[in-house]
Protein backbone atom coordinates (compact mmCIF):
# COMPACT_ATOMS: atom_id res chain seq x y z
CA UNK A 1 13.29 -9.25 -28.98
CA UNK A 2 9.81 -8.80 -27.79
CA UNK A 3 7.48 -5.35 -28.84
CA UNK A 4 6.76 -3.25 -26.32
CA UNK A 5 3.43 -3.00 -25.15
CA UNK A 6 1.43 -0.29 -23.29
CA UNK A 7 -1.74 0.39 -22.44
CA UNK A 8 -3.92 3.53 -21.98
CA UNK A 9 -5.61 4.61 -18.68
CA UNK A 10 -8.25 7.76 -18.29
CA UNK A 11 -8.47 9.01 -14.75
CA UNK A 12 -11.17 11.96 -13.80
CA UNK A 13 -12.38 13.78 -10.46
CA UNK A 14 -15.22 15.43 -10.71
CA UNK A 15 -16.64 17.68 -10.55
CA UNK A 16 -13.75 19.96 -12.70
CA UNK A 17 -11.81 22.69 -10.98
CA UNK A 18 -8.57 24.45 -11.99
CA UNK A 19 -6.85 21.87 -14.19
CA UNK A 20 -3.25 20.74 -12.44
CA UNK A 21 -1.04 18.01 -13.32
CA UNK A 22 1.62 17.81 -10.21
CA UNK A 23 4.54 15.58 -11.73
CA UNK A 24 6.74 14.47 -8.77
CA UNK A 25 10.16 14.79 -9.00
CA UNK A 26 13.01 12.35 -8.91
CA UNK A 27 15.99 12.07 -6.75
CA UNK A 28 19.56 11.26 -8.53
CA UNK A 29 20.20 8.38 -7.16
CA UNK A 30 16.82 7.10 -6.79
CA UNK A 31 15.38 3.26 -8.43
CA UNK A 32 13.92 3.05 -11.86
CA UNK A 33 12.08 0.77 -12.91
CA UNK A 34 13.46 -1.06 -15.88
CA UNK A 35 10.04 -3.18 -16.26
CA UNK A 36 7.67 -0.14 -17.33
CA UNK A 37 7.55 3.60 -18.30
CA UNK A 38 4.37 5.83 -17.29
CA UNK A 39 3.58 9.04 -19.51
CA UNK A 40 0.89 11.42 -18.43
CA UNK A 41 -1.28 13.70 -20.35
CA UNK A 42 -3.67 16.89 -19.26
CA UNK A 43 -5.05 18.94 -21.70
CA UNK A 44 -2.53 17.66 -24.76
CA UNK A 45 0.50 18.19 -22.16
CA UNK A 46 2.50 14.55 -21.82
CA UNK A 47 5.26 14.18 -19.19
CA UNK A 48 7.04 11.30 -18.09
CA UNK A 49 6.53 10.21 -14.58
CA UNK A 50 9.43 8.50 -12.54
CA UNK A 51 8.90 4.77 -12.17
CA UNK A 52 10.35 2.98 -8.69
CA UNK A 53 11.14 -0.29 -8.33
CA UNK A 54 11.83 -3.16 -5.73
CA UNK A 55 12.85 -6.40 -6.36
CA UNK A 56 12.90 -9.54 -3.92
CA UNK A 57 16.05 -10.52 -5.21
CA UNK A 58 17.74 -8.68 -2.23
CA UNK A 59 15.05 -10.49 0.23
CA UNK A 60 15.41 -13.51 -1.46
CA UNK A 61 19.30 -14.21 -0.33
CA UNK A 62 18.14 -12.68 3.69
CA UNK A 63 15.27 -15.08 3.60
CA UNK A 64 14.80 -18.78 1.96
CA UNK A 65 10.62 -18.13 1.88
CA UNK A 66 11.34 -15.44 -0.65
CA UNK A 67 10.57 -15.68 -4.41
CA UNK A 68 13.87 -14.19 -6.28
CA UNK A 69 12.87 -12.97 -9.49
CA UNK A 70 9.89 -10.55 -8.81
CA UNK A 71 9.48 -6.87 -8.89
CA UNK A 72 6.75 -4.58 -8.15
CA UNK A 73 7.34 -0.85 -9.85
CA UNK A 74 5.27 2.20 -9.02
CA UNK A 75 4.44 6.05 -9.62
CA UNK A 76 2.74 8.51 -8.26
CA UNK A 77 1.64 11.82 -9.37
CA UNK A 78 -1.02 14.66 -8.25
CA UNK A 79 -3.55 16.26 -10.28
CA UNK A 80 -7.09 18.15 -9.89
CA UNK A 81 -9.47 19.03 -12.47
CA UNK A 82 -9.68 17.32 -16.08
CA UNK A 83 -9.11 13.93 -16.92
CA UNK A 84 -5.65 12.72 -17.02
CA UNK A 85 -4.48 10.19 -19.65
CA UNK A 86 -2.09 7.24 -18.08
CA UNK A 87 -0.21 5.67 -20.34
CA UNK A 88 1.89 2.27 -19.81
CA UNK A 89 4.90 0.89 -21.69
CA UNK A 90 5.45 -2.88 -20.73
CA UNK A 91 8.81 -4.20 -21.74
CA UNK A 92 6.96 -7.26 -23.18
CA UNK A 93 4.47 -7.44 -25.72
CA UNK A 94 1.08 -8.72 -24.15
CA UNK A 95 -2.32 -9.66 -25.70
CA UNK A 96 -4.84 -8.84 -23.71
CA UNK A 97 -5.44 -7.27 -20.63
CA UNK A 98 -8.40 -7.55 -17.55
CA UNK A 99 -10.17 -4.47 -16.73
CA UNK A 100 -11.95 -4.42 -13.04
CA UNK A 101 -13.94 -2.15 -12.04
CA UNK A 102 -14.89 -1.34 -8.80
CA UNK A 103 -18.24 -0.19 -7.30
CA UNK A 104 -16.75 3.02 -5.78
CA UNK A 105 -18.79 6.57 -5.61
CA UNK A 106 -19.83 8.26 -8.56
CA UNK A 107 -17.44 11.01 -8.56
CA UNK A 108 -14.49 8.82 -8.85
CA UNK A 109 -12.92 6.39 -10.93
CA UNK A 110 -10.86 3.56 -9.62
CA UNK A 111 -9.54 0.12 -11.58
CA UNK A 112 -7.14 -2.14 -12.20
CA UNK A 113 -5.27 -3.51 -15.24
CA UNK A 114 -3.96 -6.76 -15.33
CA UNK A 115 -1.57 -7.55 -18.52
CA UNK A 116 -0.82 -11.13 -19.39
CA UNK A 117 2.51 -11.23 -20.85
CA UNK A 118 4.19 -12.81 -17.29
CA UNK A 119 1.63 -14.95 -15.83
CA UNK A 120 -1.49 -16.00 -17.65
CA UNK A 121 -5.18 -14.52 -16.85
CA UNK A 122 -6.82 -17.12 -14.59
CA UNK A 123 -5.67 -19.66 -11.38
CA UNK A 124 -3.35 -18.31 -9.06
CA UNK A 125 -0.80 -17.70 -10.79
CA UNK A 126 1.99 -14.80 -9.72
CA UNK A 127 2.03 -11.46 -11.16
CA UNK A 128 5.82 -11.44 -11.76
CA UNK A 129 6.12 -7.70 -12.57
CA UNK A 130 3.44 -5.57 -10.83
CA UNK A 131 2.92 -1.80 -11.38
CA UNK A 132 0.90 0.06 -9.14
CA UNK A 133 -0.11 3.90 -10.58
CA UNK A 134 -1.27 6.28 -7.61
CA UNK A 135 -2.66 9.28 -8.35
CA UNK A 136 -2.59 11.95 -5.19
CA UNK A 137 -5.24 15.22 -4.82
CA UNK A 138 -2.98 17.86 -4.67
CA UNK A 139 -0.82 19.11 -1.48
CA UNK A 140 -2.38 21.28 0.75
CA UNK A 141 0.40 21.41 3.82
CA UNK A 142 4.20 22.28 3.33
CA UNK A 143 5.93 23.32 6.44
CA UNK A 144 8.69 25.95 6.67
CA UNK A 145 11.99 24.23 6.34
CA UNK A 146 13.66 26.87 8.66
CA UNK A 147 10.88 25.53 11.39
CA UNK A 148 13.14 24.01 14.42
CA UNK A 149 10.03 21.71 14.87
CA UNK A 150 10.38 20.11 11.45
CA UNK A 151 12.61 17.62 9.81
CA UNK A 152 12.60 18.51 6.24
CA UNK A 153 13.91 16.23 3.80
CA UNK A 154 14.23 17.93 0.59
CA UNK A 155 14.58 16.36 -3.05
CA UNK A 156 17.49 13.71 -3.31
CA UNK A 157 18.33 10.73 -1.62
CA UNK A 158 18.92 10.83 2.17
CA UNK A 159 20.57 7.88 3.82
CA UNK A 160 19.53 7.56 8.18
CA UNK A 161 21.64 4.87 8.41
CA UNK A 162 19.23 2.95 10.54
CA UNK A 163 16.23 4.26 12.90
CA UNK A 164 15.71 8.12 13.86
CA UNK A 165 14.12 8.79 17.08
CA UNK A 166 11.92 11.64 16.40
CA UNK A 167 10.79 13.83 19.90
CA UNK A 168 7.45 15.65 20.58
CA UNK A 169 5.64 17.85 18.47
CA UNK A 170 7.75 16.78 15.78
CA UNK A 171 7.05 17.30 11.95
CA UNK A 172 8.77 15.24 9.46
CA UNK A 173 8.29 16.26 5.55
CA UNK A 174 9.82 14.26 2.87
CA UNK A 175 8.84 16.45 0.22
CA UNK A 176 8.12 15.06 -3.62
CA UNK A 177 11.13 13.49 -4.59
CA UNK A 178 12.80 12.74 -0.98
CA UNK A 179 13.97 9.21 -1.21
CA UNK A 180 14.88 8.18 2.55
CA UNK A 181 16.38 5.13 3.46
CA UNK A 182 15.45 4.41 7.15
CA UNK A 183 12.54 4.92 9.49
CA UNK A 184 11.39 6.99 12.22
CA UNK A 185 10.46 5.71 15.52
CA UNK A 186 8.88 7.20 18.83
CA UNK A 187 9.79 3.94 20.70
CA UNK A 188 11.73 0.76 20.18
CA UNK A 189 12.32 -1.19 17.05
CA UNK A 190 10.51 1.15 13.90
CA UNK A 191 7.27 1.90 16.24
CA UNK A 192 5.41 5.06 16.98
CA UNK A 193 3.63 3.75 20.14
CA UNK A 194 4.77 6.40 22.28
CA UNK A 195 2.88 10.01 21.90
CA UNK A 196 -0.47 10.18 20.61
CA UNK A 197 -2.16 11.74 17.67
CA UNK A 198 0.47 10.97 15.09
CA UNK A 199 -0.90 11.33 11.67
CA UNK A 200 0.98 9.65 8.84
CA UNK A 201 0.00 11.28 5.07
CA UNK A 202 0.98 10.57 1.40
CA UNK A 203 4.17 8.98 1.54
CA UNK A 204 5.36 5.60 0.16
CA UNK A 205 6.96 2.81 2.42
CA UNK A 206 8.76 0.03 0.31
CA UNK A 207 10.57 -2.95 1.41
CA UNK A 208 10.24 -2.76 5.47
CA UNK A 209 11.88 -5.02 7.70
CA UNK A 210 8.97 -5.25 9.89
CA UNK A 211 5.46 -3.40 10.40
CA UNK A 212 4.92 -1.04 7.18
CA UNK A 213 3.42 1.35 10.03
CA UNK A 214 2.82 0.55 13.82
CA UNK A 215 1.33 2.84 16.23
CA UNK A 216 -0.26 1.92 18.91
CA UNK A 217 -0.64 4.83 20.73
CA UNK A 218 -4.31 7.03 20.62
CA UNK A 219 -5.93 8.52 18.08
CA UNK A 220 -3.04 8.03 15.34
CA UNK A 221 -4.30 9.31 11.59
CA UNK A 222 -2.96 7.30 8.55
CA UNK A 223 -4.08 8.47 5.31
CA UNK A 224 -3.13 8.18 1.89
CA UNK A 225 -0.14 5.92 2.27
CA UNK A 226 0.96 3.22 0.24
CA UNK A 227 3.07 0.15 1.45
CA UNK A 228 4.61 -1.84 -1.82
CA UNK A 229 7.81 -4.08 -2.51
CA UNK A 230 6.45 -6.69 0.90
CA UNK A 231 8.60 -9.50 0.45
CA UNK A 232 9.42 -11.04 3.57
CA UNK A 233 7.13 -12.42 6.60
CA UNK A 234 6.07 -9.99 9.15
CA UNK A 235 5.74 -7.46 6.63
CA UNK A 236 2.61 -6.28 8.25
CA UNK A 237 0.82 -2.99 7.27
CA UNK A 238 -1.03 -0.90 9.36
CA UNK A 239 -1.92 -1.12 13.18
CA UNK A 240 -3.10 1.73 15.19
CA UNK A 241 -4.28 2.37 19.01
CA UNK A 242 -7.62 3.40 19.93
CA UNK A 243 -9.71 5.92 17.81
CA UNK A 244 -7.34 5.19 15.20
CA UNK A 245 -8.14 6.26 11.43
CA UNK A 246 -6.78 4.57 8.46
CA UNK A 247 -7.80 6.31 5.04
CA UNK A 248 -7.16 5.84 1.59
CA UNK A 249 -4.64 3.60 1.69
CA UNK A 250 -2.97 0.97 -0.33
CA UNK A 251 -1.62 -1.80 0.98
CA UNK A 252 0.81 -4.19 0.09
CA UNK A 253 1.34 -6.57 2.88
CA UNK A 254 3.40 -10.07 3.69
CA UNK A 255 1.69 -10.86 6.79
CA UNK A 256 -1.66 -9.09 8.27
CA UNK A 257 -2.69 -6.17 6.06
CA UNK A 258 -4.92 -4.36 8.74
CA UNK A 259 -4.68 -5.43 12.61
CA UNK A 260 -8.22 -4.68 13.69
CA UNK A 261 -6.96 -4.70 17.72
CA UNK A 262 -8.26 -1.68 19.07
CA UNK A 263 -11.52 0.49 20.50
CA UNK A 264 -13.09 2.91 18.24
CA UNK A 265 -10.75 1.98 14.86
CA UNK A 266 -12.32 3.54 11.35
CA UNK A 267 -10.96 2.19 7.90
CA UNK A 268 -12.25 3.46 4.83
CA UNK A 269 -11.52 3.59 1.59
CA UNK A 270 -8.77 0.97 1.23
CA UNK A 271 -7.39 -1.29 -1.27
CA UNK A 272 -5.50 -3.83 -0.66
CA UNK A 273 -2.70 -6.77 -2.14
CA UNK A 274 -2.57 -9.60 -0.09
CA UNK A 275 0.94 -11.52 0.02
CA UNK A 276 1.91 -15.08 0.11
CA UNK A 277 1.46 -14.86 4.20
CA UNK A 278 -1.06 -12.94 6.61
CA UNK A 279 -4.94 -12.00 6.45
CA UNK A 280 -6.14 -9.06 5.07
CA UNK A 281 -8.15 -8.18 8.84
CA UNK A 282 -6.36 -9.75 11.81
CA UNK A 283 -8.33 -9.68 15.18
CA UNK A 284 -6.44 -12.44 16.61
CA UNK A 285 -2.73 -13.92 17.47
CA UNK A 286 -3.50 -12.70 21.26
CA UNK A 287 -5.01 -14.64 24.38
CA UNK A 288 -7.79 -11.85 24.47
CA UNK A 289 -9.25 -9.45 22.68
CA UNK A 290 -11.58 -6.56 23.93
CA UNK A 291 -12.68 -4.15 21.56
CA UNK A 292 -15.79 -2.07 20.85
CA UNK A 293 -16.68 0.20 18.09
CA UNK A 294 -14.88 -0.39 15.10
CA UNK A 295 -16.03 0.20 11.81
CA UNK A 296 -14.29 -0.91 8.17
CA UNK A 297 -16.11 0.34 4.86
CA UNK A 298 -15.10 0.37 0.93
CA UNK A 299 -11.98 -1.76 1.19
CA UNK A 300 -11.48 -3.52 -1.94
CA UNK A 301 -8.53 -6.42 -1.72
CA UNK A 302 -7.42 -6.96 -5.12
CA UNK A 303 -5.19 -9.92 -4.62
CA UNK A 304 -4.76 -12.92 -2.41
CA UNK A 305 -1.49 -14.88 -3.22
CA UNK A 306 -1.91 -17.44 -0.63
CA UNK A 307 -1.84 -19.85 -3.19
CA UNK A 308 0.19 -18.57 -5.62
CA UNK A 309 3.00 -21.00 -5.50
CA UNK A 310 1.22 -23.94 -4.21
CA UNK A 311 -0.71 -24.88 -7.09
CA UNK A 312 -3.79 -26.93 -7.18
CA UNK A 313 -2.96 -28.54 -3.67
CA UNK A 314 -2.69 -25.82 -1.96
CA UNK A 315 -3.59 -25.51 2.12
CA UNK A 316 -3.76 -22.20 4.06
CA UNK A 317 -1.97 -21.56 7.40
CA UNK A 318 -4.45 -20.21 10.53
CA UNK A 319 -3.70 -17.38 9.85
CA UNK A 320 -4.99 -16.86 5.65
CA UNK A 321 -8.74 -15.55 5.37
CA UNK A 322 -9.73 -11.74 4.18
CA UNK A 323 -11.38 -12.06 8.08
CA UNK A 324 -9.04 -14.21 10.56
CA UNK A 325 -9.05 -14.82 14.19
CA UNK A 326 -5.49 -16.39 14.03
CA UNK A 327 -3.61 -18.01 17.27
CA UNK A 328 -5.22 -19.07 20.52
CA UNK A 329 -7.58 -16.20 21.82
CA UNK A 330 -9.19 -17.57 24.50
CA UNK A 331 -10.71 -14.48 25.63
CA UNK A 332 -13.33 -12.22 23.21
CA UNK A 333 -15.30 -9.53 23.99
CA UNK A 334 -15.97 -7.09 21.12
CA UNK A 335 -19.20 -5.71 20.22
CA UNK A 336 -20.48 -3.11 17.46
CA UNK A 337 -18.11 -4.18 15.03
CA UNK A 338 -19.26 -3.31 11.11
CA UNK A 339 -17.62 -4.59 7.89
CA UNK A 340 -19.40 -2.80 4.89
CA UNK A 341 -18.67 -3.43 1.50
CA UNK A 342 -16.05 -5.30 1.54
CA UNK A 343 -14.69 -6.33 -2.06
CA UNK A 344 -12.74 -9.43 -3.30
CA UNK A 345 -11.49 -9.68 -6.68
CA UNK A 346 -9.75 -12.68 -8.31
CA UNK A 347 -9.41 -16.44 -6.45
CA UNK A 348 -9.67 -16.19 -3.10
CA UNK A 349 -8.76 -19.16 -1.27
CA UNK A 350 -10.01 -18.55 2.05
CA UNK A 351 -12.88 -15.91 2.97
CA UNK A 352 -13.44 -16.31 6.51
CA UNK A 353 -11.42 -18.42 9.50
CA UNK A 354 -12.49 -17.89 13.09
CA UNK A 355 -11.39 -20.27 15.25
């Protein structure tokens, strides 16, 4: 039987306020991960943080172009003030491990950890067992359950059987430990295109059918969400309407990770994991496109696995670059578009493809 292995992460904000270590609950019910276990410490305090899981395994028997086999596990947990220890236990033991960091402002810390126990530290090679570790500043909003305007999903797990079509000036709170299995929707299919300034905050989507998050409608906010477990095609991530805002996000996409489509878009602070299908930026797929003002800064993609199962022969589809102008869009007029500091890690197959 293989040792276990872990590894030990220091997170800090600064500058230091009120120390506070939020550990999220977890639902009865709810996945764990049986791949890894996370324990936190603050200040000599360790707790044990709830680990998901998805698998494709599920995806894999829906859908022939999915990998059976793979998992990708996360946590999440709040804290403000002094540093905050992460510690990993891998169910295998592992000999070394890649350390990126990223060229983000001064007063945080961001990286990633790649262990080599499933897949080998260079090529493109999969990442059989990922583990994503999010860690949230702490909640400043929690609406009164008794509120006839909010939907208020409390700790467990909460079954919608499908779709819920959520009216105006509606509020839905899954609070920390909510585990819902369904979606919300303003329109058809899992969309929020009707309405306009939605705003979509620090919850986790895993496995979606579709679109992680589609709204087309104006002025739609979507910050601090994290898409993970994308197995099948079409499992875009975000898209928003005009004067749309996506912020600290992480994304975890099977087809286009961010739809740049509309006037007056802003993305910052992103990072994202780019699937076996989709770019990271889409601005095609359409006969036209007309768009002015959009800006996307400090987006760091930390994976491309366009190639991942191809091996040394491998050819991208239209539709595989960090920037792509996919389909036949016959019609383009955009101007004052910015991309600023943009960041790929690892192979990347495909950088640019504008047809």
């Amino acid at each position: 039987m293989a040792g276990t292995g872990s590894v030990v992460w220091v997170l800090a904000l600064l500058p230091f306020v009120a120390c506070n270590l939020v550990i999220y609950p977890s639902a009865s019910g709810a996945p764990k991960s049986n791949k890894f276990q996370v324990f936190l410490t603050q200040n000599g305090n360790r707790h044990e943080s709830h680990v998901y899981i998805s698998t494709s395994d599920r995806r894999s028997h829906e859908a022939s172009h999915v990998k059976p086999g793979r998992s990708m596990s996360w946590t999440s947990f709040a804290f403000s003030g002094a540093k905050v220890t992460v510690e990993v236990h891998a169910p295998q033991d592992f000999h070394n491990c890649i350390v990126a960091k990223f060229d983000v402002p001064s007063n945080t810390k961001m990286m990633s950890v790649e262990f080599d126990y499933d897949y080998g530290t260079s090529g493109h090679h999969d990442i059989t067992d990922k583990l994503m570790v999010f860690a949230d500043p702490p909640e400043t909003h929690k609406p009164n359950k008794n509120d006839n305007h909010v939907l208020y999903y409390d700790v467990g797990v909460h079954n919608l059987n499908g779709q819920k079509d959520i009216g105006a000036k509606t509020e839905v709170y899954l609070a920390p430990g909510a585990f819902v299995k369904g979606g919300f929707k303003t329109s058809q299919n899992h969309a929020m295109d009707k309405g306009s300034h939605h705003t979509i905050e620090g919850v986790t989507i895993s496995e979606s059918m579709g679109f992680f998050f589609r709204a087309l409608s104006d002025s739609c906010t979507v910050r601090n969400i994290k898409t993970v477990g994308a197995w099948i095609n079409n499992n875009d991530g975000i898209a928003t309407g005009d004067n749309g805002v996506v912020q600290d996000c992480f994304i975890h996409a099977n087809d286009d990770a961010i739809k740049i489509y509309s006037d007056g878009m802003h993305v910052s602070r992103c990072v994202v994991w780019q699937g076996l299908n989709g770019a990271v930026f889409q601005t095609g797929w359409y006969s036209g496109r007309d768009m002015q003002h959009v800006q996307v800064t400090d987006v760091d993609v930390i994976h491309t696995d366009w190639c991942t199962f191809k091996g040394n022969d491998c050819s991208t589809s239209q539709n595989n670059a960090v920037f792509d102008q996919a389909g036949d869009t016959s019609s383009f007029h955009v101007s004052d578009i910015e991309f600023r500091n943009i960041r790929v890690e690892g192979n990347c197959p495909r950088v640019i493809f504008w047809k």
